[in-house]
Protein backbone atom coordinates (compact mmCIF):
# COMPACT_ATOMS: atom_id res chain seq x y z
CA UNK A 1 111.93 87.79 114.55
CA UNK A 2 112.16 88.13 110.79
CA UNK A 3 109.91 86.38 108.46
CA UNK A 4 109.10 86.31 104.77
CA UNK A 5 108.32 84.86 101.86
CA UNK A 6 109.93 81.88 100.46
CA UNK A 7 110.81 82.16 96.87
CA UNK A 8 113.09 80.65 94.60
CA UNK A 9 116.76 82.04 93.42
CA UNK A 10 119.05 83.15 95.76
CA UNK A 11 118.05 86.67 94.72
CA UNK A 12 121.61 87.84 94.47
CA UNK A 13 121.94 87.97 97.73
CA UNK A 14 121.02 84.66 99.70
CA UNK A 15 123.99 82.93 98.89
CA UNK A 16 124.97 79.87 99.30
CA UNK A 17 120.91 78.91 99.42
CA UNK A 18 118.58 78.43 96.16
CA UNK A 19 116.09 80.74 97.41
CA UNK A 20 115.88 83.95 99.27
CA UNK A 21 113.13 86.19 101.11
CA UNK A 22 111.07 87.98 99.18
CA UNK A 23 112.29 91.74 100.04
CA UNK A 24 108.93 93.62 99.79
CA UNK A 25 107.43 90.63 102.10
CA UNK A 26 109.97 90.60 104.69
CA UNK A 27 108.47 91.68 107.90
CA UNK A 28 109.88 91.70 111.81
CA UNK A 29 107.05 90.44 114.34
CA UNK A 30 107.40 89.46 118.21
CA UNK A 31 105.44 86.49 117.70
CA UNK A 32 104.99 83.81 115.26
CA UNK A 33 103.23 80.21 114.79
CA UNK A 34 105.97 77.16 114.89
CA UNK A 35 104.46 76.19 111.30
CA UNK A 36 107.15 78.36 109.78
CA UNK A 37 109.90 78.12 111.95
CA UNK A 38 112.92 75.93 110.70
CA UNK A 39 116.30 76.49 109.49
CA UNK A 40 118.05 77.84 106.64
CA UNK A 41 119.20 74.08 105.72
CA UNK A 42 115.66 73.09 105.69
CA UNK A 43 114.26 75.44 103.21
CA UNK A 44 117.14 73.76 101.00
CA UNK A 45 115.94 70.46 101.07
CA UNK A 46 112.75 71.05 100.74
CA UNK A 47 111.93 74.59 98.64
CA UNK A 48 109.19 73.60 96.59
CA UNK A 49 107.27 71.93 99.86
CA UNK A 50 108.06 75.22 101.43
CA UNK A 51 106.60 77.54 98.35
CA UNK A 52 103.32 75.24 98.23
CA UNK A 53 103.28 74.75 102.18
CA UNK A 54 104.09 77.49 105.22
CA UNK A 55 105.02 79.88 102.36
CA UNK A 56 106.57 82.21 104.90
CA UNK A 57 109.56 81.41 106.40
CA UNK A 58 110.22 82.99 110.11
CA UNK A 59 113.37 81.48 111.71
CA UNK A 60 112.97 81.98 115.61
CA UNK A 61 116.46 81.14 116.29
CA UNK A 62 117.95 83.83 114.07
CA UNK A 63 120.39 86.79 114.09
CA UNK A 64 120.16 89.68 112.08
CA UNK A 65 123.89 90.14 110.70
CA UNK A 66 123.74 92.68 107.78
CA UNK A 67 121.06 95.52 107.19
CA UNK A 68 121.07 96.88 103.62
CA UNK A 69 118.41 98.71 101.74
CA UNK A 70 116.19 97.15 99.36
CA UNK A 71 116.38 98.37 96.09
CA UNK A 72 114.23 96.88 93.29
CA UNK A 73 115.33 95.31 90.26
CA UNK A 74 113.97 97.37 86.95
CA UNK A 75 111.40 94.24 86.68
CA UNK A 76 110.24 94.41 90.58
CA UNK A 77 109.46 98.24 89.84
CA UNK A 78 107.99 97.63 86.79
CA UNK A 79 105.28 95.38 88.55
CA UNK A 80 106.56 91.92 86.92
């Protein structure tokens, strides 16, 4: 399963949600605890709980439907 790191913006990517997964935090694991299991919907309703709570987001229910390559912003690269 996928799971990363809640943060806010939709990170030009993420869209229609107000947040995203933090690219350089985004792992795949076979197993995960149920605290951060939910649903994209969820995270909507309730990002800043989600920030300040589970932090990492790992939806066991999901589908991987687009693979691209991460590439930094000048900022990300630059360390800010």
């Amino acid at each position: 399963m996928i799971s990363g790191l809640v943060v806010k913006g939709n990170g030009g990517f993420n869209t229609p949600w107000s947040w995203h997964l933090a690219p350089e935090s985004i792992i795949v694991a076979d197993v995960s605890i149920e605290l951060c299991d939910g649903t994209p919907d969820m995270i909507e309703a309730n990002v800043d709980a989600w920030i300040a709570g589970p932090r990492r987001f790992c939806p066991w229910s999901a589908v991987v439907v687009d693979r691209r390559p991460y590439v930094p912003t000048v900022a990300q690269a630059q360390g800010r």
